[in-house]
Protein backbone atom coordinates (compact mmCIF):
# COMPACT_ATOMS: atom_id res chain seq x y z
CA UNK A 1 0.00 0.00 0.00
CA UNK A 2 1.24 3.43 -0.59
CA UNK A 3 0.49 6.32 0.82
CA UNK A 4 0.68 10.33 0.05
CA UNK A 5 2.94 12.50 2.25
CA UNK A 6 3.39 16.59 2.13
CA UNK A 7 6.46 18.60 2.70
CA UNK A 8 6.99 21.95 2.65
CA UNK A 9 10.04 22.68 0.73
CA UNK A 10 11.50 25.91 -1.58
CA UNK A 11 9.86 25.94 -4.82
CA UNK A 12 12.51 25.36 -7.41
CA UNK A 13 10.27 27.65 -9.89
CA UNK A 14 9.91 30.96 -7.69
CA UNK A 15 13.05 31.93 -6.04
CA UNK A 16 12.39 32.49 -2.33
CA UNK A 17 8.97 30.58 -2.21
CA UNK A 18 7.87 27.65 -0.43
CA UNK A 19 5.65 24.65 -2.03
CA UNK A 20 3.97 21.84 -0.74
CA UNK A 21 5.29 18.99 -2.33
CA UNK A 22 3.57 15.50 -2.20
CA UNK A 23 5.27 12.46 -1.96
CA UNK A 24 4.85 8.51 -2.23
CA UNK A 25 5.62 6.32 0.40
CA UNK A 26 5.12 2.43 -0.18
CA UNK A 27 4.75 2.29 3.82
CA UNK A 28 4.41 4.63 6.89
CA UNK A 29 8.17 3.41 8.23
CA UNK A 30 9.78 3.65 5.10
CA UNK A 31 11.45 6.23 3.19
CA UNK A 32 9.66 7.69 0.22
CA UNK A 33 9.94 6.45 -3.28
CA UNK A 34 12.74 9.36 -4.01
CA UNK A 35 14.77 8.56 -0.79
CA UNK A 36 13.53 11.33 1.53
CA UNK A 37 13.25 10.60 5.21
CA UNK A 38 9.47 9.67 6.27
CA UNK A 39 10.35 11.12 9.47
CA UNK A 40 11.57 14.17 8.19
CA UNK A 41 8.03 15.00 6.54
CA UNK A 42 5.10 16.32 8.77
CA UNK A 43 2.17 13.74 9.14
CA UNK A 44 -0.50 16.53 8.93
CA UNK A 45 -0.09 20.15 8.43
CA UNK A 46 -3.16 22.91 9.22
CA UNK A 47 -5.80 23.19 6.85
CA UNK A 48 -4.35 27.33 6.82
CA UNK A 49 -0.83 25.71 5.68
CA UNK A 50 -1.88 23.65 2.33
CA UNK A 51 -3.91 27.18 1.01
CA UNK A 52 -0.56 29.38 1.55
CA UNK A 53 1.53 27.45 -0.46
CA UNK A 54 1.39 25.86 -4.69
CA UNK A 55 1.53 22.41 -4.20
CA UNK A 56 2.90 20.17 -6.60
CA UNK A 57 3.72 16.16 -6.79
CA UNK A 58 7.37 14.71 -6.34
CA UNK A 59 8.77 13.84 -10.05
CA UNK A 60 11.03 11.14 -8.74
CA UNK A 61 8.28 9.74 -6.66
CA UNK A 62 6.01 9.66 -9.53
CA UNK A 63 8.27 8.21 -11.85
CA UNK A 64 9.03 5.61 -9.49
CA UNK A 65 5.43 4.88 -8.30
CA UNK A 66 4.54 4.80 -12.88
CA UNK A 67 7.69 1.49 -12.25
CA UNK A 68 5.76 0.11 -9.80
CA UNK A 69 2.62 0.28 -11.65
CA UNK A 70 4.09 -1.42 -14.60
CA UNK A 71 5.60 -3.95 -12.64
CA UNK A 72 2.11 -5.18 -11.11
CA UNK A 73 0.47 -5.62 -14.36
């Protein structure tokens, strides 16, 4: 089972802005499909916190979880 994680990290496409980026991880005490740290990611941020911020999806995470995909089938 996988699972959807946020972190709030600098948005590589505005200079001194912050993003929430979601990320895949196949279980809650593992790392996430790119390699970050679980741990290192909030498990819930305010509902105030995800409407500051653009939020976009993890490439590598994606790319990763589109392996996995194909590998089920």
């Amino acid at each position: 089972m996988h699972e959807m994680r946020p972190e709030l990290a600098v948005d590589a496409g505005d200079v001194g802005t912050r993003a929430l980026v979601w990320h895949i991880a196949a279980a809650k005490d593992s790392r996430m499909l790119c390699g970050l740290d679980v741990a290192a990611a909030p498990d819930v941020l305010p509902q105030e916190e995800f409407e500051v911020f653009t939020e976009r999806q993890c490439a590598p995470c994606l790319r990763a979880y589109r392996l996995v995909l194909a590998e089920v089938r």
